[in-house]
PDB file of N, CA and C in Angstrom:
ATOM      1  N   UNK A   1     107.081 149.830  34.964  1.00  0.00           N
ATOM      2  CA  UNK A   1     106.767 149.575  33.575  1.00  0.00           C
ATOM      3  C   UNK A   1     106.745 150.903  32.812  1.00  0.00           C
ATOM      4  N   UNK A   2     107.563 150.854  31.659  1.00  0.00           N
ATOM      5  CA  UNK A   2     107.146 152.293  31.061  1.00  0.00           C
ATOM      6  C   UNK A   2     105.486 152.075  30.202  1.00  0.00           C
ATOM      7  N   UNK A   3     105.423 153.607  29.941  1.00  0.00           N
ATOM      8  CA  UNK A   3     104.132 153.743  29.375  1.00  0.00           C
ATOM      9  C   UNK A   3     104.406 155.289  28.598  1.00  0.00           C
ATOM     10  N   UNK A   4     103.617 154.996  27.434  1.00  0.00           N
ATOM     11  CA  UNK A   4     103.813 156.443  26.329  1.00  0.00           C
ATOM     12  C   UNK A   4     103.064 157.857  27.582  1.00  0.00           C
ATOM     13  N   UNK A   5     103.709 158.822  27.566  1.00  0.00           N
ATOM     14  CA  UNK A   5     103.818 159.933  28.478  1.00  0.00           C
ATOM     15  C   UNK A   5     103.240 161.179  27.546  1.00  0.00           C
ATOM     16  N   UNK A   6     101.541 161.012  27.443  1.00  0.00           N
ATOM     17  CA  UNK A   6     101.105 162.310  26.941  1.00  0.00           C
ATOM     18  C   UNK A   6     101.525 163.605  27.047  1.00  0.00           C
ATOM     19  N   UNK A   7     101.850 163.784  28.034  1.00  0.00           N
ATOM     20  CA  UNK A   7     102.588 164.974  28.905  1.00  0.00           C
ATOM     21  C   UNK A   7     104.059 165.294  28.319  1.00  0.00           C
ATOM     22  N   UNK A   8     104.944 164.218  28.251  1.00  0.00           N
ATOM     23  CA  UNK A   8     106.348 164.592  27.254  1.00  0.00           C
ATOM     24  C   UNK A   8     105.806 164.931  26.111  1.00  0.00           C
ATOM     25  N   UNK A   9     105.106 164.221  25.032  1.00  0.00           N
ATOM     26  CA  UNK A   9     104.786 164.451  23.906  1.00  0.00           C
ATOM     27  C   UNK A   9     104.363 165.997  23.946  1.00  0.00           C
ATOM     28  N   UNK A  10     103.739 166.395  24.844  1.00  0.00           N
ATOM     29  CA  UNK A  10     102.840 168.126  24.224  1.00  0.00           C
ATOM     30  C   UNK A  10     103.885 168.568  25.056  1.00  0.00           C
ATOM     31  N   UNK A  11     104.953 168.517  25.500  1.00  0.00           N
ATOM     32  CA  UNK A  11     106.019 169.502  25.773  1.00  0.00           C
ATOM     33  C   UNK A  11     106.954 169.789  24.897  1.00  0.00           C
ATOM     34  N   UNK A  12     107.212 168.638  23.935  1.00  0.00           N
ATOM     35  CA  UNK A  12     107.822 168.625  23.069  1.00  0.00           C
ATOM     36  C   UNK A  12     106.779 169.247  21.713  1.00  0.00           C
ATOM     37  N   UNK A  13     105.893 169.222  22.155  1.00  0.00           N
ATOM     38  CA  UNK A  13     105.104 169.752  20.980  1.00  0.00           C
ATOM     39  C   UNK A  13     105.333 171.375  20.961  1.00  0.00           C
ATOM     40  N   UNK A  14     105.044 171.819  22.479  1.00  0.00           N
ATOM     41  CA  UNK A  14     105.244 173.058  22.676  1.00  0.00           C
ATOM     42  C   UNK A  14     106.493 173.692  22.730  1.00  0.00           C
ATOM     43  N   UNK A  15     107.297 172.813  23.117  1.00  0.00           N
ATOM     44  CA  UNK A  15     108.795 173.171  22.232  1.00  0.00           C
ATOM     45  C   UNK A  15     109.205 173.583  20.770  1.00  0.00           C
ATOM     46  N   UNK A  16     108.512 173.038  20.213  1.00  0.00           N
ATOM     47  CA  UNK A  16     108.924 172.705  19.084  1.00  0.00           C
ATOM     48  C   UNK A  16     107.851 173.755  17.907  1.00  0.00           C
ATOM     49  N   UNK A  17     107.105 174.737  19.243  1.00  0.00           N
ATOM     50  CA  UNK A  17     105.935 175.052  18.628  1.00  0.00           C
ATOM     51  C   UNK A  17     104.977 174.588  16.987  1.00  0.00           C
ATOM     52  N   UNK A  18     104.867 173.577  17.704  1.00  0.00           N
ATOM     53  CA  UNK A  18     103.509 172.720  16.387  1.00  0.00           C
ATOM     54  C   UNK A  18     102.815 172.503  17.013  1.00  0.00           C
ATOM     55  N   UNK A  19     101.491 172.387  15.858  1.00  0.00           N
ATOM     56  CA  UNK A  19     100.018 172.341  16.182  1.00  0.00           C
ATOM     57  C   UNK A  19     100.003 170.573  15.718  1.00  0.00           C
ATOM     58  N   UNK A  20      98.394 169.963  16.663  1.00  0.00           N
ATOM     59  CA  UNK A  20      98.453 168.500  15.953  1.00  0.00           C
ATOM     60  C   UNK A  20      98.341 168.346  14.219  1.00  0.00           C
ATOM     61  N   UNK A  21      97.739 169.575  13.876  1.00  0.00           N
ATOM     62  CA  UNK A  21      97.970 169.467  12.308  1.00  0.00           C
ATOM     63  C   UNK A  21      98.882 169.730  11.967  1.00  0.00           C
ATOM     64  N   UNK A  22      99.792 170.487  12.173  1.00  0.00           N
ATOM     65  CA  UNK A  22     101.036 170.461  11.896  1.00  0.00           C
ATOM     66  C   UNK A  22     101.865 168.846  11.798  1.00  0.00           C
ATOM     67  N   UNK A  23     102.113 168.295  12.727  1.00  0.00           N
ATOM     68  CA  UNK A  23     102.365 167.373  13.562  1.00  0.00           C
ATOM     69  C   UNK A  23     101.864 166.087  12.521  1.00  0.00           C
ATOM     70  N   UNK A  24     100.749 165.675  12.056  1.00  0.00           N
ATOM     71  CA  UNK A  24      99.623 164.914  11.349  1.00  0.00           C
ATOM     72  C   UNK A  24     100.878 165.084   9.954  1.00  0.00           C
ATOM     73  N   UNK A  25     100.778 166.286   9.435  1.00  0.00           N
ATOM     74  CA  UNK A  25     101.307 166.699   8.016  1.00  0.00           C
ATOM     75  C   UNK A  25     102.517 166.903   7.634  1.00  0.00           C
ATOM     76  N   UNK A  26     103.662 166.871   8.507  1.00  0.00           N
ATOM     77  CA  UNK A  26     104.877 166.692   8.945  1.00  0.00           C
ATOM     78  C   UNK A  26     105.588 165.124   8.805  1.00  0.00           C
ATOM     79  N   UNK A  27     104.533 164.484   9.693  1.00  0.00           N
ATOM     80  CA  UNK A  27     105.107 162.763   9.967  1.00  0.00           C
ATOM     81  C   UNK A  27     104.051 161.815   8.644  1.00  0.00           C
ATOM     82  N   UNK A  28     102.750 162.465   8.246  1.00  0.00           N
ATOM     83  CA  UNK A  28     102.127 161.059   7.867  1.00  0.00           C
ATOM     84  C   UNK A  28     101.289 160.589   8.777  1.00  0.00           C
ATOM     85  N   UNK A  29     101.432 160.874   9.646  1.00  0.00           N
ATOM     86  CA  UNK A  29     100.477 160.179  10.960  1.00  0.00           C
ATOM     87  C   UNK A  29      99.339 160.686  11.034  1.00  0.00           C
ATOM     88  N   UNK A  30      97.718 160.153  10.840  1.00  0.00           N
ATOM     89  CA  UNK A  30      96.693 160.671  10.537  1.00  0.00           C
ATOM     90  C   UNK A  30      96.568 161.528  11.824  1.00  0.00           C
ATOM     91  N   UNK A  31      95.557 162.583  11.531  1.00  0.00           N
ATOM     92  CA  UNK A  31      95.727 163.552  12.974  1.00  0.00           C
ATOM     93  C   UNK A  31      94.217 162.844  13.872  1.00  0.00           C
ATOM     94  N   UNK A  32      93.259 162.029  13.655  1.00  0.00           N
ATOM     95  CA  UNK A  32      93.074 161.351  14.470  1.00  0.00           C
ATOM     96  C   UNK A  32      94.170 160.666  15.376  1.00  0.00           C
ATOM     97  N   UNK A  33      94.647 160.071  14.985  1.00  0.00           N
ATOM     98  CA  UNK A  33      95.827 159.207  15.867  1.00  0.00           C
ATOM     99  C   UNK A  33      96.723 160.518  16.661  1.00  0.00           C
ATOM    100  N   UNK A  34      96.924 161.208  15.905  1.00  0.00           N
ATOM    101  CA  UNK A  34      97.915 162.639  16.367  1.00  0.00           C
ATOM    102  C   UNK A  34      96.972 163.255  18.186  1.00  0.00           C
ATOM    103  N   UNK A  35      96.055 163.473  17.552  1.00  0.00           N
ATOM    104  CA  UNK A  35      95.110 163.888  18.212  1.00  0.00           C
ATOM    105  C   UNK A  35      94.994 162.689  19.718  1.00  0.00           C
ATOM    106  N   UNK A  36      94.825 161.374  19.207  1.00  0.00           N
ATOM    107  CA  UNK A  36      94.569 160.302  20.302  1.00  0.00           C
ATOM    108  C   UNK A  36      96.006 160.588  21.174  1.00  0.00           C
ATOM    109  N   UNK A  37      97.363 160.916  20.699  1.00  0.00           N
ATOM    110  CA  UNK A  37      98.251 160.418  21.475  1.00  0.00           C
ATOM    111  C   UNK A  37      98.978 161.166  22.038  1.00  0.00           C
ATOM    112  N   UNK A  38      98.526 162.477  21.684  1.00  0.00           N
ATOM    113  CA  UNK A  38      98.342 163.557  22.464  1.00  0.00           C
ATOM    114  C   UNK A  38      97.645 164.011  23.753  1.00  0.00           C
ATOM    115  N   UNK A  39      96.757 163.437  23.667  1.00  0.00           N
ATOM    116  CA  UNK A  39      95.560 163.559  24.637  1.00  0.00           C
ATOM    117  C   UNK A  39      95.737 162.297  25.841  1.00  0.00           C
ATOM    118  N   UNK A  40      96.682 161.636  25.158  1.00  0.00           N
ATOM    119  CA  UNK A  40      96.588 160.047  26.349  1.00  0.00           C
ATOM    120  C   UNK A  40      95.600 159.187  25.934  1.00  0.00           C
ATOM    121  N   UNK A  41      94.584 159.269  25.038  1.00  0.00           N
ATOM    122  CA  UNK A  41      93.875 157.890  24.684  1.00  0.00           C
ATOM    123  C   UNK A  41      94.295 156.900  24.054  1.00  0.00           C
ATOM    124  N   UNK A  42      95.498 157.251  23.673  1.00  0.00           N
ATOM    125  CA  UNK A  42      96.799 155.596  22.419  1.00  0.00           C
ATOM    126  C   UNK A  42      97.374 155.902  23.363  1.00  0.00           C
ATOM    127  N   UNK A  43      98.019 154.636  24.038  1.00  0.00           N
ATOM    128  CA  UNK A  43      98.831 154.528  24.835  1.00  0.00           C
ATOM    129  C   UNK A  43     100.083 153.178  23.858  1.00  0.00           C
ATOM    130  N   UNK A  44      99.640 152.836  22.790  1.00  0.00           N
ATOM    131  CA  UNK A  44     100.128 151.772  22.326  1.00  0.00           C
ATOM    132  C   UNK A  44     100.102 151.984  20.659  1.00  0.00           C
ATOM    133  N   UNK A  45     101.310 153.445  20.364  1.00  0.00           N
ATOM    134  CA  UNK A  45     101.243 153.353  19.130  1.00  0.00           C
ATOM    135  C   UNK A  45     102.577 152.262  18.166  1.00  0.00           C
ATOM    136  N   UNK A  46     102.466 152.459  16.791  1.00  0.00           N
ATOM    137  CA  UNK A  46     103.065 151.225  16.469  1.00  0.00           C
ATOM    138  C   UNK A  46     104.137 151.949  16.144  1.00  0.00           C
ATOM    139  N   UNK A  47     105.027 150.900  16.048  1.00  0.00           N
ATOM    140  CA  UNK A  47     106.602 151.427  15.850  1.00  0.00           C
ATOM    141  C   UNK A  47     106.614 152.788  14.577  1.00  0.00           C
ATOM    142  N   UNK A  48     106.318 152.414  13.396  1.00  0.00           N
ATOM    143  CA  UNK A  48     106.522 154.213  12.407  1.00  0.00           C
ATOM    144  C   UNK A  48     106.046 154.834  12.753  1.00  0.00           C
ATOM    145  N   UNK A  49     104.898 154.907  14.009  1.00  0.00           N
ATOM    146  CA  UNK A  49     104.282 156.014  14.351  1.00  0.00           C
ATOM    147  C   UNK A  49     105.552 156.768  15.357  1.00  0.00           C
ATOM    148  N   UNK A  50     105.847 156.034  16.634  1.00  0.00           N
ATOM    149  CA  UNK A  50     107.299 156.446  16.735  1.00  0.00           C
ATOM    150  C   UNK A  50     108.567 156.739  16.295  1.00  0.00           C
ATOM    151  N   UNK A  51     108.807 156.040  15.214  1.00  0.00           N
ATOM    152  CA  UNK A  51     109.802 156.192  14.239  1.00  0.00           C
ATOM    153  C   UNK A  51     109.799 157.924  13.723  1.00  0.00           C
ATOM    154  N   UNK A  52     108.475 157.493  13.224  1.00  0.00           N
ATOM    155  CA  UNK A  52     108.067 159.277  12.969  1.00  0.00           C
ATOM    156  C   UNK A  52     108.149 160.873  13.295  1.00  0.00           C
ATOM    157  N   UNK A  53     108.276 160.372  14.711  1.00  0.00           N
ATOM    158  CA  UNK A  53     108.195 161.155  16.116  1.00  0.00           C
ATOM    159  C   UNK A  53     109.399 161.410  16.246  1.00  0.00           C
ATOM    160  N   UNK A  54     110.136 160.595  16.427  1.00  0.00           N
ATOM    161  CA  UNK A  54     111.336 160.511  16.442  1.00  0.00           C
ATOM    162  C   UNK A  54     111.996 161.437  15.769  1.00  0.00           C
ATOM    163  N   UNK A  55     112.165 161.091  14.594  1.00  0.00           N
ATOM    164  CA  UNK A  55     112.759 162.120  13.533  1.00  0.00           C
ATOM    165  C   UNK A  55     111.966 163.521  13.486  1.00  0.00           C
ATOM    166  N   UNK A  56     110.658 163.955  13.668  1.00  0.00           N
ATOM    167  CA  UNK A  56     110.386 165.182  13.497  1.00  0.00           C
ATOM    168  C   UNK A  56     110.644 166.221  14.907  1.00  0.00           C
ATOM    169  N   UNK A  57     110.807 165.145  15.970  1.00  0.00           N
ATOM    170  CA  UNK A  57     111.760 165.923  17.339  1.00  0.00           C
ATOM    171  C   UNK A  57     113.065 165.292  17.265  1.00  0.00           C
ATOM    172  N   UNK A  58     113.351 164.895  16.743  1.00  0.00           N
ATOM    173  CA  UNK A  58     115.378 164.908  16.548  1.00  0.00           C
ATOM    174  C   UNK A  58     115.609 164.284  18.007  1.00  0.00           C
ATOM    175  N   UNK A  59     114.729 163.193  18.455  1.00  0.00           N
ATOM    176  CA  UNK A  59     114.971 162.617  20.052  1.00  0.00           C
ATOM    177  C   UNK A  59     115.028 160.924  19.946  1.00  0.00           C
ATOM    178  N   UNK A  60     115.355 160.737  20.941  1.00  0.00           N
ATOM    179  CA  UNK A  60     115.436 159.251  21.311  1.00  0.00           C
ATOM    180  C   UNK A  60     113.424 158.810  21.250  1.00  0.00           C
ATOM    181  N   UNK A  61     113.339 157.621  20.990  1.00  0.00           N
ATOM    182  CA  UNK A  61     112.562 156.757  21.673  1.00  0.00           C
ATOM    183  C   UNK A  61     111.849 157.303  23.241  1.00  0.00           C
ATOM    184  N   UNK A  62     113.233 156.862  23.774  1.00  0.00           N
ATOM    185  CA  UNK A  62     113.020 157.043  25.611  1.00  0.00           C
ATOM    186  C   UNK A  62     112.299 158.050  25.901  1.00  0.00           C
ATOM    187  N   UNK A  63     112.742 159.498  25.094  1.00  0.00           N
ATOM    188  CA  UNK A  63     112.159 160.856  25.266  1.00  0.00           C
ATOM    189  C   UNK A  63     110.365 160.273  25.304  1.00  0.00           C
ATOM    190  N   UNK A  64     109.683 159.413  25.142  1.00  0.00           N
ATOM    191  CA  UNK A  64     108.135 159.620  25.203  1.00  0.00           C
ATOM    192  C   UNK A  64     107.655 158.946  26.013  1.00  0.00           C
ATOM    193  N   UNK A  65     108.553 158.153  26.773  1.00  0.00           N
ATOM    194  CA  UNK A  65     107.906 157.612  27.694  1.00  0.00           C
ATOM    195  C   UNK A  65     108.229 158.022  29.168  1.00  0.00           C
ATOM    196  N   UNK A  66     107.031 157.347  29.928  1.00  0.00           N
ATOM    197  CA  UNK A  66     107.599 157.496  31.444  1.00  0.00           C
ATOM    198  C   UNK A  66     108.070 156.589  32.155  1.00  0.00           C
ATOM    199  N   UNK A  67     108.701 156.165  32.884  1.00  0.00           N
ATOM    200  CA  UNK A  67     109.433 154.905  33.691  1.00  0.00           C
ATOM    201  C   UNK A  67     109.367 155.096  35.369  1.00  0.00           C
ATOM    202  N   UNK A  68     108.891 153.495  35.748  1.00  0.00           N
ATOM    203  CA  UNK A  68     108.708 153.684  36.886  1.00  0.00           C
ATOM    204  C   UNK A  68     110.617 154.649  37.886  1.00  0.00           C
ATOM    205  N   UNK A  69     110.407 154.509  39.193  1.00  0.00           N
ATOM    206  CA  UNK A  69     111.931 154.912  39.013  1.00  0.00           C
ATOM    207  C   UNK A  69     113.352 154.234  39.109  1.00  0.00           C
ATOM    208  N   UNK A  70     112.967 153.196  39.345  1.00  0.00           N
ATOM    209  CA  UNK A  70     113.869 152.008  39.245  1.00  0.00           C
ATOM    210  C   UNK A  70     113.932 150.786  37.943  1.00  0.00           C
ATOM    211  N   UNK A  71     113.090 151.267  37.260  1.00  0.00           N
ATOM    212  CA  UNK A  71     113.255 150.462  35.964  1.00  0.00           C
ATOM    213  C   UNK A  71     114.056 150.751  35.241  1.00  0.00           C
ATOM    214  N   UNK A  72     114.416 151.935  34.628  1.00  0.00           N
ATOM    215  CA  UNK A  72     115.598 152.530  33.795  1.00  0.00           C
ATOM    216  C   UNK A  72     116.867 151.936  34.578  1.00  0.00           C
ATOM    217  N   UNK A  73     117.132 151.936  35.863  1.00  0.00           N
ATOM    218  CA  UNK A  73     118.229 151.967  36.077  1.00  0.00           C
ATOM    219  C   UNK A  73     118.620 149.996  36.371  1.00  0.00           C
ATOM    220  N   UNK A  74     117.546 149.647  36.534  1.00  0.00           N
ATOM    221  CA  UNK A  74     117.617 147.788  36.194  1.00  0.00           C
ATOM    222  C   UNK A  74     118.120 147.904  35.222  1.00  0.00           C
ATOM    223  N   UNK A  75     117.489 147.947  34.115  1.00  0.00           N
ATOM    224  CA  UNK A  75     117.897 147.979  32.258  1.00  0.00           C
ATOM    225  C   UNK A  75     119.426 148.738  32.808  1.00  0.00           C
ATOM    226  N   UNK A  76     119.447 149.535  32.701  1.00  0.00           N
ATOM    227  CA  UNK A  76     120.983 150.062  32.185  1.00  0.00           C
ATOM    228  C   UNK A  76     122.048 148.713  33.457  1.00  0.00           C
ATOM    229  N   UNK A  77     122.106 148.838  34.139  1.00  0.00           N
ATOM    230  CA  UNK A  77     122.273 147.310  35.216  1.00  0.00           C
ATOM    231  C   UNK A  77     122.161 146.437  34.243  1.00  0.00           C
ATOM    232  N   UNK A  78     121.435 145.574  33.652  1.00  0.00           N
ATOM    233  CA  UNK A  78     121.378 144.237  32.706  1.00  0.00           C
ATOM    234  C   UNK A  78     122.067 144.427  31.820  1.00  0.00           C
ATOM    235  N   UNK A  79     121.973 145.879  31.226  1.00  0.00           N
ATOM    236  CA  UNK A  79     122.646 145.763  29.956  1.00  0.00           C
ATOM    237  C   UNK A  79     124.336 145.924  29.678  1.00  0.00           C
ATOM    238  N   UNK A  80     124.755 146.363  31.044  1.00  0.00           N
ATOM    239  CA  UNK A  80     126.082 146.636  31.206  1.00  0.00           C
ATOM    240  C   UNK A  80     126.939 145.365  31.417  1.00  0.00           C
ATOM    241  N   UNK A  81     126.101 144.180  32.104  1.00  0.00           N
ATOM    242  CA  UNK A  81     126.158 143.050  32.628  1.00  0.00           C
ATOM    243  C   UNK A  81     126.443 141.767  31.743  1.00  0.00           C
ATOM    244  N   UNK A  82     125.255 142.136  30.499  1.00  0.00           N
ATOM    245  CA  UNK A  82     124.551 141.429  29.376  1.00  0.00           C
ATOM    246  C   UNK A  82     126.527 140.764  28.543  1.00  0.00           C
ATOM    247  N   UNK A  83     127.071 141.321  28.276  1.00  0.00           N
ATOM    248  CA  UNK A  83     128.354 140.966  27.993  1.00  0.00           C
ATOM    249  C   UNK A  83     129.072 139.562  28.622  1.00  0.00           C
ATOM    250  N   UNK A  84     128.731 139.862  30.061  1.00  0.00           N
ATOM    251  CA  UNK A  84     129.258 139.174  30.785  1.00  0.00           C
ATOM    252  C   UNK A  84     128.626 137.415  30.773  1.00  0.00           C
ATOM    253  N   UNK A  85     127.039 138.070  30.931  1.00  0.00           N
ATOM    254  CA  UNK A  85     126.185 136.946  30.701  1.00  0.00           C
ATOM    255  C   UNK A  85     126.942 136.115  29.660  1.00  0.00           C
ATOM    256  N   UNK A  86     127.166 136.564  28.427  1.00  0.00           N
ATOM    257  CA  UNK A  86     127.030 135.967  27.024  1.00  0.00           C
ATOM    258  C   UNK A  86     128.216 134.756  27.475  1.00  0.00           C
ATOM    259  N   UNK A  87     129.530 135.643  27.637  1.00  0.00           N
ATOM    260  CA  UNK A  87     130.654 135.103  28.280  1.00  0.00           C
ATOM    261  C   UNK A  87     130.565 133.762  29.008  1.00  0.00           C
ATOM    262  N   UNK A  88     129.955 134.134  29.771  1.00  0.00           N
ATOM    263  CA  UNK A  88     129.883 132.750  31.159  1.00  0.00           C
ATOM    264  C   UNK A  88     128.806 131.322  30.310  1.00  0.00           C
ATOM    265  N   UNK A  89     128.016 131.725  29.267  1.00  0.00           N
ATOM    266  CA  UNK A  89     127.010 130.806  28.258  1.00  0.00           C
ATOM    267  C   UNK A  89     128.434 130.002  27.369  1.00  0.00           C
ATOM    268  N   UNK A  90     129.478 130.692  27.324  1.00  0.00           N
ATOM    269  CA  UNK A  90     129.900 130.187  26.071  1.00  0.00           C
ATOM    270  C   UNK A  90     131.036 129.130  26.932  1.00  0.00           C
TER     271      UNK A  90
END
């Protein structure tokens, strides 16, 4: 199952050298919340909060989470497949 990856987030933070106020004043995203999802206590932020993220690290989605190690590669498996599915429905 993936799950938001505190640990990517402050690498990318430290990449990118920003502070959570920085970060807060940049996206819009109150720096309570900045602060929570940083630290690992939001594990379940809402989509513009990612959206947000997104655009102020110039990254995918995927970049924040972690995945067990066979889940990514199911999904990319289904989705290559998913064509085929549609096909054989019709």
């Amino acid at each position: 199952m993936a799950r938001l990856s505190s640990k990517k987030l402050n690498e990318l933070k430290e990449v990118n050298l920003l502070t959570n106020e920085e970060i807060s004043k940049l996206t819009g995203i109150p720096l309570f919340t900045v602060e929570n999802l940083f630290s690992g206590r939001n594990i379940y932020p809402t989509m513009w909060i990612l959206v947000a993220l997104m655009e102020l690290f110039s990254c995918d989605m995927k970049d924040f989470f972690e995945y067990e190690e066979d889940e990514f590669a199911s999904y990319e498996s289904f989705s290559s497949s998913f064509p085929n599915i549609i096909v054989n429905l019709l």
